[in-house]
Each structure stands twice: as C-alpha cells, then as structure tokens.
Protein backbone atom coordinates (compact mmCIF):
# COMPACT_ATOMS: atom_id res chain seq x y z
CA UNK A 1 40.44 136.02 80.02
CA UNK A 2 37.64 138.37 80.87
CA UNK A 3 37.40 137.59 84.21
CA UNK A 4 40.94 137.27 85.01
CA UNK A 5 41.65 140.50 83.55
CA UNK A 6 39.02 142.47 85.24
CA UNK A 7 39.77 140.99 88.31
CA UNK A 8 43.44 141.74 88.20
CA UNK A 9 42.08 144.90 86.94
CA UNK A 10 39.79 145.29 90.08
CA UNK A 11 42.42 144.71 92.58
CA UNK A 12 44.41 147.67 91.30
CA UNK A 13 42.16 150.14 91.74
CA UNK A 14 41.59 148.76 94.96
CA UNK A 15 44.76 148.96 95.87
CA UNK A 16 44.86 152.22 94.70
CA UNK A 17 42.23 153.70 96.41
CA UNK A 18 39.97 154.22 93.40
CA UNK A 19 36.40 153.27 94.39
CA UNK A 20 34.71 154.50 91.44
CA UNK A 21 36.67 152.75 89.04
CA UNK A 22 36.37 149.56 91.63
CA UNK A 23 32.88 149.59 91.73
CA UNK A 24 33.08 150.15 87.80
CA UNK A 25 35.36 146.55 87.06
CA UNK A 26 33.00 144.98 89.72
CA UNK A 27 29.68 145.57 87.95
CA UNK A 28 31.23 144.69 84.51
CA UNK A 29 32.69 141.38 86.29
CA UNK A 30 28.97 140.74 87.42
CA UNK A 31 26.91 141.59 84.68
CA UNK A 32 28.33 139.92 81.71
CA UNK A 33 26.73 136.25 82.87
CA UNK A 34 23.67 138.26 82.71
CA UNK A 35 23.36 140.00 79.24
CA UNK A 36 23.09 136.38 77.80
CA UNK A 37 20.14 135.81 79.18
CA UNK A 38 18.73 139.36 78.46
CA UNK A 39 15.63 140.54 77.18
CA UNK A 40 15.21 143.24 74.25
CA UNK A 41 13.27 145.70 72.69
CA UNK A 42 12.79 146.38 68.82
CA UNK A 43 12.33 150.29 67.56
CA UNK A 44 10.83 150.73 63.56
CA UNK A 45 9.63 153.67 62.48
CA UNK A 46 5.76 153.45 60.97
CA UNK A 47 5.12 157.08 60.10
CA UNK A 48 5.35 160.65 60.92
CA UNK A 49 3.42 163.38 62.44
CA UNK A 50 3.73 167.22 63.52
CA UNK A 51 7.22 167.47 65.23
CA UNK A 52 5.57 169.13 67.94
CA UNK A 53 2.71 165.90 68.56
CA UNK A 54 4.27 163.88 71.49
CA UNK A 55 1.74 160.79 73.09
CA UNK A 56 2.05 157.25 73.43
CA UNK A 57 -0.21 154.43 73.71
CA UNK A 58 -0.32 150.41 74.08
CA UNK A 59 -1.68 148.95 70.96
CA UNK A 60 -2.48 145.25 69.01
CA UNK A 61 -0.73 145.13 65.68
CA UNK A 62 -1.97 142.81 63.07
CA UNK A 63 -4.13 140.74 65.44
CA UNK A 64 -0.78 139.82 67.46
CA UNK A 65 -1.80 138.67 70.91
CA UNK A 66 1.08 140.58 72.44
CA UNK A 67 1.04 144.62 72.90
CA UNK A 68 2.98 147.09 71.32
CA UNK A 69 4.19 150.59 72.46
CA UNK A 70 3.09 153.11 69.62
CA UNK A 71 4.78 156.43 69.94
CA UNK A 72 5.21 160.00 68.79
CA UNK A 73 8.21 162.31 68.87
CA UNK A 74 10.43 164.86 66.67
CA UNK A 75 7.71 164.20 63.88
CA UNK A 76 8.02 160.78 63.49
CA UNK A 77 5.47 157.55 64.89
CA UNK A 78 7.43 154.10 66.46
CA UNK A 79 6.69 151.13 67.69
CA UNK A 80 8.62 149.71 70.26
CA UNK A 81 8.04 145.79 70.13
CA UNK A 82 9.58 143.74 73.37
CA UNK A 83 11.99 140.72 72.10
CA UNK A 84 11.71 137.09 73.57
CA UNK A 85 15.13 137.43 73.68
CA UNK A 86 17.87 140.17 72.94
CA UNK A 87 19.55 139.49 69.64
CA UNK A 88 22.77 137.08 70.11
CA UNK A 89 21.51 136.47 73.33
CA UNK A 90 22.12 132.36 74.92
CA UNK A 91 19.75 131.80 78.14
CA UNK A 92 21.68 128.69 78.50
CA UNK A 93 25.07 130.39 79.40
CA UNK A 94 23.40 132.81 82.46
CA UNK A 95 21.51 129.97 83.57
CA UNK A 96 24.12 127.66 83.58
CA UNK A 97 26.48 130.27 85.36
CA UNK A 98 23.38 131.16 87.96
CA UNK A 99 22.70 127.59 88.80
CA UNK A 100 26.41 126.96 89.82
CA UNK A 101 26.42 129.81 91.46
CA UNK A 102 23.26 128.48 93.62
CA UNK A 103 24.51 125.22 94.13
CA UNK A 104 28.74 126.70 95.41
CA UNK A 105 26.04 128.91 97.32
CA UNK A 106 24.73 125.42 99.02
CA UNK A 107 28.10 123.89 99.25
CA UNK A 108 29.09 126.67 101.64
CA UNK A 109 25.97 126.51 103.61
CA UNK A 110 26.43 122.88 104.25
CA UNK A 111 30.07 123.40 104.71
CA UNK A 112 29.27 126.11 107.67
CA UNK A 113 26.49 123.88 109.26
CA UNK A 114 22.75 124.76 107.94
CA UNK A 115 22.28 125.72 111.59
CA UNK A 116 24.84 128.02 111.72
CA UNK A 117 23.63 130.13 108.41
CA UNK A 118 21.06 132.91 109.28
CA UNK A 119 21.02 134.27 106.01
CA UNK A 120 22.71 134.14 102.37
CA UNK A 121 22.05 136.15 99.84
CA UNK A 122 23.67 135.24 95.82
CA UNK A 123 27.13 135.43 96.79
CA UNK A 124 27.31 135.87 100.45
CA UNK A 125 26.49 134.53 103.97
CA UNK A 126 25.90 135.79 107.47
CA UNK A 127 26.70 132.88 109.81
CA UNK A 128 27.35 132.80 113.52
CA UNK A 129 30.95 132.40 115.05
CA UNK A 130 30.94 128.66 114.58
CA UNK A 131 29.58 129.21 110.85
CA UNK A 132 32.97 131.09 110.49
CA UNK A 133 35.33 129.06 111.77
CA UNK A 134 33.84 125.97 109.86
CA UNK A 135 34.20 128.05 106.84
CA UNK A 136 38.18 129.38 107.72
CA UNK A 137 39.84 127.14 104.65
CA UNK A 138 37.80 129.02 102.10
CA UNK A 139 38.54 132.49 103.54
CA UNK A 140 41.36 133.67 100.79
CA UNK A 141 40.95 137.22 100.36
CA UNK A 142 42.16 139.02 97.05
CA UNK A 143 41.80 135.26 95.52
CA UNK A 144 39.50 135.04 92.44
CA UNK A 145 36.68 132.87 93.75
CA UNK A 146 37.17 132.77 97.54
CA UNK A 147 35.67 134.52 100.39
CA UNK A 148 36.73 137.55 102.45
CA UNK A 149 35.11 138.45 105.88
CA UNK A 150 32.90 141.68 104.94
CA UNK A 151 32.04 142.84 108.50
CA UNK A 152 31.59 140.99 112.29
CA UNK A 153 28.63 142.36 113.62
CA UNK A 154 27.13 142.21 117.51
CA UNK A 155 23.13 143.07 116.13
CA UNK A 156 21.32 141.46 112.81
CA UNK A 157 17.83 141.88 112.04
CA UNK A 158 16.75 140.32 109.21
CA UNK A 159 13.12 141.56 107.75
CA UNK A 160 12.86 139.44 105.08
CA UNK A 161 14.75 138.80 101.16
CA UNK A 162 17.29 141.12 100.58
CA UNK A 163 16.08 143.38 103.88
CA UNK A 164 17.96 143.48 106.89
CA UNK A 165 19.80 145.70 109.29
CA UNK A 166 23.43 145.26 110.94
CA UNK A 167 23.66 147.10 113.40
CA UNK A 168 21.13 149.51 112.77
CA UNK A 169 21.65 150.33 109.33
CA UNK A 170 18.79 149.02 107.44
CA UNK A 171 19.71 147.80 103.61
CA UNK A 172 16.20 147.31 101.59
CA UNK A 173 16.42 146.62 98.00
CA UNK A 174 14.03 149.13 96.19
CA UNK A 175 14.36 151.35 98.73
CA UNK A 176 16.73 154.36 98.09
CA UNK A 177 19.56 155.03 100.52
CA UNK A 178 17.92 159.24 100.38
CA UNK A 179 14.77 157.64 101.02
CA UNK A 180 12.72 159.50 104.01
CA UNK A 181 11.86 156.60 106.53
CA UNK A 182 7.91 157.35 107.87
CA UNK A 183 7.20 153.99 109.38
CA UNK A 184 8.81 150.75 110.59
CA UNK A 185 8.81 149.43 107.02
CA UNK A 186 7.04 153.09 104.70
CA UNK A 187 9.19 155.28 103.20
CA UNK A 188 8.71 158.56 101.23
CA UNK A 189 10.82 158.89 98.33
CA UNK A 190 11.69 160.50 95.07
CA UNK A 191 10.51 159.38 91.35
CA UNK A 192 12.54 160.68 89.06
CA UNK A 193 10.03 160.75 85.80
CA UNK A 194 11.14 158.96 82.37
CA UNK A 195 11.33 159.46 78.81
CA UNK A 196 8.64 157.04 78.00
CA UNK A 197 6.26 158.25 81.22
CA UNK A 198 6.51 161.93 79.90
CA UNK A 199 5.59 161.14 75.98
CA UNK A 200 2.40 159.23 77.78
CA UNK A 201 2.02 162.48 79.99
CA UNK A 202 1.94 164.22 76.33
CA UNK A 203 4.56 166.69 77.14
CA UNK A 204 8.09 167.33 77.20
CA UNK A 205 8.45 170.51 78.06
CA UNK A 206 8.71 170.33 81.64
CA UNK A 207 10.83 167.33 83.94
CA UNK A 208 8.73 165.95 87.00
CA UNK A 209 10.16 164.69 90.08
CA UNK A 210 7.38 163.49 92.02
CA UNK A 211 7.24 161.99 96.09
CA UNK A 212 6.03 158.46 95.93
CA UNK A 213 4.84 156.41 99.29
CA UNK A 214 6.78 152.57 98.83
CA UNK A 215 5.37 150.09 102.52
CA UNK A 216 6.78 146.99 102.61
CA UNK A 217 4.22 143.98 103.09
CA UNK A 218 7.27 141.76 104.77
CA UNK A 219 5.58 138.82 102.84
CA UNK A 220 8.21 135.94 102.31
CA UNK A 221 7.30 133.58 99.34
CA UNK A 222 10.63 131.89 98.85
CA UNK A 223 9.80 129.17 101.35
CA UNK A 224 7.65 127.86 104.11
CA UNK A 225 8.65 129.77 107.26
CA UNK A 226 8.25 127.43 110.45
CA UNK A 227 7.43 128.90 114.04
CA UNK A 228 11.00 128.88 115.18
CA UNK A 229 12.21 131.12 112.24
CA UNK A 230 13.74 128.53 109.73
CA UNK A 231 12.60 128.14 106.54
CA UNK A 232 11.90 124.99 104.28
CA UNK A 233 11.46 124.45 100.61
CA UNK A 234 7.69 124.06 99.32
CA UNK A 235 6.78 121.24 98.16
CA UNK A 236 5.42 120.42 94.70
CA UNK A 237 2.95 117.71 94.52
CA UNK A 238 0.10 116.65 91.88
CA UNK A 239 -2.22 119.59 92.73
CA UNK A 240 1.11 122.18 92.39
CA UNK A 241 2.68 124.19 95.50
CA UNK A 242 2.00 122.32 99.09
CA UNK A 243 2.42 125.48 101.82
C-alpha cells in the first residue's frame, strides 16, 4: 500500500506540474527499502561542564575496542556511540529488495543484448538503438515498475561509475552541480562546515564555508576492464580477488 499510494501520489503531482512535491514522493518511494538496513547513532549524557566549554574528541570507553565521540555543549558532556544497526532496523528486507533489484537490473541487460548495454546504473540503462528496440515490450510509461525512455542522445562519454556526460553535460556523483570545474576531472567547490566539525574547531560563534579542491582518480574497481572497453567480473579464487 505504500508504494501504490505514493506512486499514484507521484503521478499527480506530475501531472500537475509540481516538481518539488514530485521529487518529494520519489525520494520517500526510494528510501524506505533503505532505512531497514540503516545504521545508527546512540546520544547519553555523562556530565556537565561550563555552558560556554564547546570541544570534542574521539575516545575508548571502558576498554571497548570501538571509539566513541565525547562532546561538550550548552553545559552538558555526551557521548555519541555508532549502532551496528539502527533500532528496529531488518538488513534482510533492503538486501533482499537490493538484490532483486540487481538481478531485474540483469534481466534487462540480457534482454537488450549485453552488447548493446554501454552502461546501467541501479535502475537505469543507456543502450544503443538496437538495445532499445529489443527492450520496446517493457517500455510502459506511468506503469509502476516499467521503463520510460529518459532522453535519446547523439554524444555519451562515460568516465567511469556514476560519471558520465550526454551531450556535454557532465553528471559526477560527489561533485556539486555549483561546483567550479578547474581541470578535465578537478573541481573547486564549497564545504559547507557542520555541527560536529565546529564543536571539534572549539567554537560556535562563527559559521565557515570553506573552498575545497575534489580530482577524480578515474580508478574503476567494480570489474576488470579489458582493452576494448568492456568490463568482466573478478574472479575469486583460493588466494582471494584474481585481476
């Protein structure tokens, strides 16, 4: 019922020409899967201190082998302890949904031709003409669960995961959209600083914004890329990874 009504949902506002609220119902439809699996943090208060001390520091409690955050703020002392897992959390229900979301992923590749896929990325695939056609039956736009042609492009460059550029417009995950481009893959661009990152500063009083340079190594890891651009699983043998 959550799905269907946030999709239904979804469609309205598309219909109606409201993108925020679109984009809204579309990262609530693809983050619940998700918060099963998610990771948490525990806050208790261990003592107090001058409400105008602010610090924090990574510290062993009780001869745990794991770190702690220790902090100070508005007079009192924390610690903020990092959960195996967030409480009612179920790692079994995101990985469930993630693995059939790999292997539909697969079907479709197989169903366009492997050597018609140039890229795919979680729920999406750039494929050449004959990709397309092969994959016409599934095409069933506004239809929970099938596709819908995003774009046809003439020019594709793909860098590496999640980094590519259709038709000149390069989309790098990590990168900001405001970033300032300085290099083929360096960029200059804004940090915006943190609550936690000023207490370790030791002050509050004052919000930094600060340039940062991010170059991109172009390093792929997922697979074994071969000379003519395709790429292959690794292997795992007796000794571990074969490259």
């Amino acid at each position: 019922e959550y799905v269907t009504d946030l999709y239904n949902l979804r469609r309205s506002y598309q219909e109606a020409g409201n993108e925020p609220f679109t984009y809204l119902t579309k990262l609530l439809l693809n983050s619940l899967y998700g918060k099963f699996g998610q990771r948490g943090f525990v806050y208790e208060e261990i003592g107090t201190c001058d409400p105008d001390e602010c610090w924090q520091m990574e510290t062993i409690v009780n001869g745990e082998t794991d770190s702690v955050t220790e902090f100070a703020f508005g007079g009192k002392v924390y610690i903020r302890r990092r959960e195996k897992e967030a409480y009612e959390s179920f790692p079994a229900i995101s990985s469930a949904v993630t693995a059939y979301g790999r292997m539909l992923l697969w079907d479709l590749i197989n169903t366009a031709g492997r050597e018609n896929v140039y890229y795919v990325d979680t729920d999406s695939l750039i494929v050449n003409p004959a990709g397309y056609e092969r994959l016409q039956p599934l095409i069933k736009p506004g239809e929970l669960g099938g596709l819908h042609l995003e774009r046809i492009a003439e020019k594709v460059i793909i860098y590496g995961l999640k980094d590519y550029a259709i038709e000149g417009r390069r989309k790098t995950k990590g990168v900001k959209m405001k970033a300032i481009k300085v290099g083929d893959h360096a960029w200059i661009e804004e940090k915006w600083e943190r609550f936690h990152s000023a207490l370790h500063r030791g002050h509050l009083e004052d919000y930094r914004i600060r340039l940062s340079p991010k170059v991109l190594t172009l390093a792929y890891e997922k697979g074994q890329v071969l000379e003519d651009g395709n790429v292959i699983p690794f292997r795992f043998g007796a000794r571990g990874i074969d490259k």
